[in-house]
Protein backbone atom coordinates (compact mmCIF):
# COMPACT_ATOMS: atom_id res chain seq x y z
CA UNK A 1 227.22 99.80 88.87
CA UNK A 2 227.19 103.13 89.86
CA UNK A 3 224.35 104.84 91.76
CA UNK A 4 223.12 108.19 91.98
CA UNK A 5 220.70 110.72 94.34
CA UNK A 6 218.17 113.10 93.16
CA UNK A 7 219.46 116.46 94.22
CA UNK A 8 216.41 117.78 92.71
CA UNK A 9 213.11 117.40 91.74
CA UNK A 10 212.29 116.28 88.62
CA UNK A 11 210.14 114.49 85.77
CA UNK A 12 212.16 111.75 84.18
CA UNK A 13 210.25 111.71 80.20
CA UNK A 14 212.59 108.51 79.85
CA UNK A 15 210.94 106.70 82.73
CA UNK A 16 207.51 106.82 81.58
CA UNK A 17 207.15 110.93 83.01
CA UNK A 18 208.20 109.14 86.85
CA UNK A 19 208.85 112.39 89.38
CA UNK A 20 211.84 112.18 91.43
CA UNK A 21 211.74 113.45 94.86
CA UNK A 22 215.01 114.83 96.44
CA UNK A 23 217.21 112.25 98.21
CA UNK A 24 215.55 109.16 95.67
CA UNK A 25 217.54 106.57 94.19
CA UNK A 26 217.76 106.96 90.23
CA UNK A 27 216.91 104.67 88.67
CA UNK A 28 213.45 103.80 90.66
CA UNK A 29 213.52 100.55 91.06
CA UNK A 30 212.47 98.68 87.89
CA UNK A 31 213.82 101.38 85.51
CA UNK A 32 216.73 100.83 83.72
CA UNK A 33 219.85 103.09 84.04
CA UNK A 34 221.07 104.43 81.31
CA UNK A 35 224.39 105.89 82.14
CA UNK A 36 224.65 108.60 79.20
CA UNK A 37 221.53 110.11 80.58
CA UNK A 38 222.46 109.50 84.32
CA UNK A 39 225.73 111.58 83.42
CA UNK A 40 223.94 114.16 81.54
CA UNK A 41 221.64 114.91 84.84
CA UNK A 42 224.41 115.19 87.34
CA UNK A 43 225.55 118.20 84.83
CA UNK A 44 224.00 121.63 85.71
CA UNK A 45 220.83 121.98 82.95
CA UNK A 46 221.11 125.37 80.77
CA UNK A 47 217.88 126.00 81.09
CA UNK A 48 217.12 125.35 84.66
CA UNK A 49 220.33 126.42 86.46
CA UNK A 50 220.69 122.94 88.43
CA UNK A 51 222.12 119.86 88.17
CA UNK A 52 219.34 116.93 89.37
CA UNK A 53 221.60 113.91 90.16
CA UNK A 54 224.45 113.46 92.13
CA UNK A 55 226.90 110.28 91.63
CA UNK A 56 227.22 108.71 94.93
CA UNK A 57 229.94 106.04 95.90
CA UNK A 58 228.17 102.05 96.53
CA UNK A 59 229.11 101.25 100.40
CA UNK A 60 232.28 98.92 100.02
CA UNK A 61 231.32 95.68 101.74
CA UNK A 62 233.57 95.33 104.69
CA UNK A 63 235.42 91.81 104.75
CA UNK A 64 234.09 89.24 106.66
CA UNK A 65 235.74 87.94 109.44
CA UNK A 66 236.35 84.77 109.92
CA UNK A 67 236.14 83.69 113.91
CA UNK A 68 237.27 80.53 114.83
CA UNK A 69 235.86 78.16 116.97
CA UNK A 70 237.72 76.71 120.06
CA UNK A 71 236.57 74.43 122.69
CA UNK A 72 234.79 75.74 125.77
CA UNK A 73 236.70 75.69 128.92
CA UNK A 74 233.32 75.19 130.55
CA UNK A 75 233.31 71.79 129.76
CA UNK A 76 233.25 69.23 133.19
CA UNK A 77 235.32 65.91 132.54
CA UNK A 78 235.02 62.75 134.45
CA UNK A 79 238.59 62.48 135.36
C-alpha cells in the first residue's frame, strides 16, 4: 500500500471536507485511499500552482535476526 505526505494544506471534499495539515498522513486514519485521487494530488493543481501530496516510500522492515542461545559458561558444576 503506498503512503503519501501532505506537502500542502488542503480541504479533502472526498473525506467529508477533512483539512490536511502539512507533513499529515493521507489518508487520515479511517478514510479510505483512493489511489486515482491520491495520484491526482501529488500532480501540481492548474489552478493553484502546487501539488498537495507527495508519495513517500513504506520503511522496509529490516530482517530479524535470529540469535542463538548457548549455554552460560557461568555455570558452577559439582565435579
Amino acid at each position: 500500500m503506498s503512503q503519501y505526505k501532505v506537502i500542502n494544506r488542503f480541504q479533502e471534499n472526498n473525506h467529508t471536507g477533512h483539512v490536511y495539515e502539512v507533513g499529515d498522513t493521507y489518508p487520515a486514519d479511517g478514510k479510505k485511499l483512493v489511489k486515482a485521487r491520491a495520484e491526482a494530488l501529488t500532480e501540481v493543481h492548474k489552478e493553484y500552482g502546487v501539488a498537495f501530496l507527495k508519495a513517500v516510500e513504506e520503511p522496509k522492515k529490516a530482517p530479524t535476526k535470529q540469535v542463538s542461545k548457548q549455554p552460560s559458561t557461568d555455570e558452577k558444576s559439582d565435579a
